[in-house]
Protein backbone atom coordinates (compact mmCIF):
# COMPACT_ATOMS: atom_id res chain seq x y z
CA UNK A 1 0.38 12.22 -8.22
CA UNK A 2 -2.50 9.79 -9.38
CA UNK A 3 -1.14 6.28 -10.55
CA UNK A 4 -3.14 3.95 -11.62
CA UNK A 5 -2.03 -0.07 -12.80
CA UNK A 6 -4.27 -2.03 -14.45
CA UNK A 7 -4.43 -5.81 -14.15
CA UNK A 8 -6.53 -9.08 -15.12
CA UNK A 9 -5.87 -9.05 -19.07
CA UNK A 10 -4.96 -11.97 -20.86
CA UNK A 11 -6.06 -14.54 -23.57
CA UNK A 12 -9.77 -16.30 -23.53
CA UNK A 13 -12.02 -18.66 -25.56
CA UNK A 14 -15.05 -16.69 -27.48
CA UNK A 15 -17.83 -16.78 -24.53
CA UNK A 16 -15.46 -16.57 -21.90
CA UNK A 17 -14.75 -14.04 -19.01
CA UNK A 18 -12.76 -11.76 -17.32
CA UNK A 19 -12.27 -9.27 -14.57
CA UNK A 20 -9.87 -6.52 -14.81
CA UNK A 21 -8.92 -4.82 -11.70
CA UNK A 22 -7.54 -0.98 -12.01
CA UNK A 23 -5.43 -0.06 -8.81
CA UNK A 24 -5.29 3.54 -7.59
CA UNK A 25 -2.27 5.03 -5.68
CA UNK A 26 -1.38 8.96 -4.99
CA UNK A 27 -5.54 10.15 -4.40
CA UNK A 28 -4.67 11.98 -2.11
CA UNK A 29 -7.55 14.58 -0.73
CA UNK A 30 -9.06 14.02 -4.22
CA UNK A 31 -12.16 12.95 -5.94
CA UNK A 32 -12.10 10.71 -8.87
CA UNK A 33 -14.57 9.76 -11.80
CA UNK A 34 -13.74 6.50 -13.55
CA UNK A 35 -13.80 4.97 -16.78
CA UNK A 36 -12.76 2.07 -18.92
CA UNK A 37 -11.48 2.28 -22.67
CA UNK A 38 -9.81 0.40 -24.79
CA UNK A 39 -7.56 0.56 -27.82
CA UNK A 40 -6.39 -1.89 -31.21
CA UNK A 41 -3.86 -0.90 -33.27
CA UNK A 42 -6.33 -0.37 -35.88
CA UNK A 43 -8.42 2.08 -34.41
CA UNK A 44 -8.01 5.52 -31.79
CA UNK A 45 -8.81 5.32 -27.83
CA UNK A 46 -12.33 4.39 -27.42
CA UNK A 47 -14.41 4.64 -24.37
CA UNK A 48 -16.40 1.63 -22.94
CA UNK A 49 -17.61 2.31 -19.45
CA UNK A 50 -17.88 5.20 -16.45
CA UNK A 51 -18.80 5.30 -12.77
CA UNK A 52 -18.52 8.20 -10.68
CA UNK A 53 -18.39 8.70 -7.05
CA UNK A 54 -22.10 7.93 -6.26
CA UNK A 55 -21.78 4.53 -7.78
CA UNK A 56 -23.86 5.87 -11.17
CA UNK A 57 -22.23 4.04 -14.05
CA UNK A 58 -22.62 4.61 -18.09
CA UNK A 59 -21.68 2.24 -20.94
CA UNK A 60 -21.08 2.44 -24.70
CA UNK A 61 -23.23 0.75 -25.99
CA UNK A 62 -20.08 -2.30 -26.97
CA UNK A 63 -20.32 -3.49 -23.18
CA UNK A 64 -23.83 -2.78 -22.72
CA UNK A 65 -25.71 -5.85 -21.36
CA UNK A 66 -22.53 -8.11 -21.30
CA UNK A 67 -19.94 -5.59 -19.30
CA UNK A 68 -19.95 -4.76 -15.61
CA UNK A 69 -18.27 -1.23 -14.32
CA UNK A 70 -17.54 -1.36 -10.67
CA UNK A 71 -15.50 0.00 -7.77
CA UNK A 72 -14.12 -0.91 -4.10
CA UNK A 73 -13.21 2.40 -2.37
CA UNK A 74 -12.09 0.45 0.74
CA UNK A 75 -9.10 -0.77 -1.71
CA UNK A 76 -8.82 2.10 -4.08
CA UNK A 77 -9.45 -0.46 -7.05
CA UNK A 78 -11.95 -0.04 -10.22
CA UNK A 79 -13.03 -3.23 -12.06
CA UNK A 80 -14.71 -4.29 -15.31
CA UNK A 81 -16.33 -7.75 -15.66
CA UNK A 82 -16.49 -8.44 -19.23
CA UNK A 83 -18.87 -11.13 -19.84
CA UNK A 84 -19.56 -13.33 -22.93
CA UNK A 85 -16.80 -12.11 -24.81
CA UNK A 86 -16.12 -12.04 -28.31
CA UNK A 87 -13.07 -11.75 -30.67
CA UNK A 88 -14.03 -8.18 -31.74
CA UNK A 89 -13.34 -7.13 -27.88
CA UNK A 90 -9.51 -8.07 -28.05
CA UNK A 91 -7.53 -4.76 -27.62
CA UNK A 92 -5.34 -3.39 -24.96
CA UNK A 93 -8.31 -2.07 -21.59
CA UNK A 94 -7.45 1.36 -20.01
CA UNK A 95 -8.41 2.69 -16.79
CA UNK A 96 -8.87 6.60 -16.64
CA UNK A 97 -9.29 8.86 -13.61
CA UNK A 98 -10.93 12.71 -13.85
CA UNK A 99 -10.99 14.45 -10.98
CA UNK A 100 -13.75 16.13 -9.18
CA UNK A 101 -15.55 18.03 -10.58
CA UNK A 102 -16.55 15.06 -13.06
CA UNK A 103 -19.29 13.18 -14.63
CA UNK A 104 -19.53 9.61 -16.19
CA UNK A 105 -20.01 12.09 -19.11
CA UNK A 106 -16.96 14.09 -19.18
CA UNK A 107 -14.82 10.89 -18.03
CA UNK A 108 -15.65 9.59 -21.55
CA UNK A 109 -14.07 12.40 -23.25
CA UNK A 110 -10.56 11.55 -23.84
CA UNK A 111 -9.36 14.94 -24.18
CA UNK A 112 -10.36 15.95 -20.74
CA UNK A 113 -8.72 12.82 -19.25
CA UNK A 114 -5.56 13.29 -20.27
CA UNK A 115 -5.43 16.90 -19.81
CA UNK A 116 -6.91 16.58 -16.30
CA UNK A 117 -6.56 12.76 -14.95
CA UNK A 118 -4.79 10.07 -15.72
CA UNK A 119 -4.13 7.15 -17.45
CA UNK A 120 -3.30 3.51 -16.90
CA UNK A 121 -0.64 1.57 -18.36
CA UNK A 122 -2.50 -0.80 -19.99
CA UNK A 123 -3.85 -4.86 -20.25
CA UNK A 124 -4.01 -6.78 -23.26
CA UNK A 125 -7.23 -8.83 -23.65
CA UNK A 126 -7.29 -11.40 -26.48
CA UNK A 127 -10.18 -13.53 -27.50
CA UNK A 128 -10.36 -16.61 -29.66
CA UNK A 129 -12.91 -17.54 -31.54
């Protein structure tokens, strides 16, 4: 079974950066899409960023420009660079897995994630102003 742990949260300066890190255990013979999303107590699930196995990534456009999807296969780990931050982007980051057969598209969807993949356990990211 798919587990995935994400790491690299915690609190930064307005401007700032960070890298989260999303490690993968239980793949098994099994192909993944990937995505990023991220969640405040004041609002549902939201998706930010997707990169499937061919390296082709998609953003929201929240972490166009200033987010970074990427992924080290060698070590079964997704990150996101998050870059010029701002206090809006505080909220607990999410790393998803959808199997094969996938698309940066469908990994967005929320719905097919948790029906099909799975889910992280969560990193907080706070920003100050």
């Amino acid at each position: 079974q798919l587990q995935l742990m994400e790491s690299g949260g915690g609190s930064v300066q307005s401007g700032g950066s960070l890298r989260l890190s999303c490690a993968g255990s239980g793949y098994g013979h099994r192909r993944y899409c990937m995505g990023w999303f991220r969640q405040t107590p004041e609002a549902d699930r939201e998706w930010i960023a997707a990169i499937d196995r061919d390296g082709d990534t998609a953003y929201a456009d929240s972490g166009k420009n200033r987010f970074t999807i990427s992924q080290d296969r060698a070590k079964r780990t997704l990150y996101l660079h998050m870059n010029n931050l701002k206090p809006e982007n505080s909220a607990m980051y999410y790393c998803a897995a959808d199997p094969e057969p996938c698309s940066t598209t469908a990994v967005q969807r929320l719905d097919i994630v948790t029906a099909l993949g799975a889910w992280g356990q969560g990193t907080q990211v706070t920003v100050s102003s």
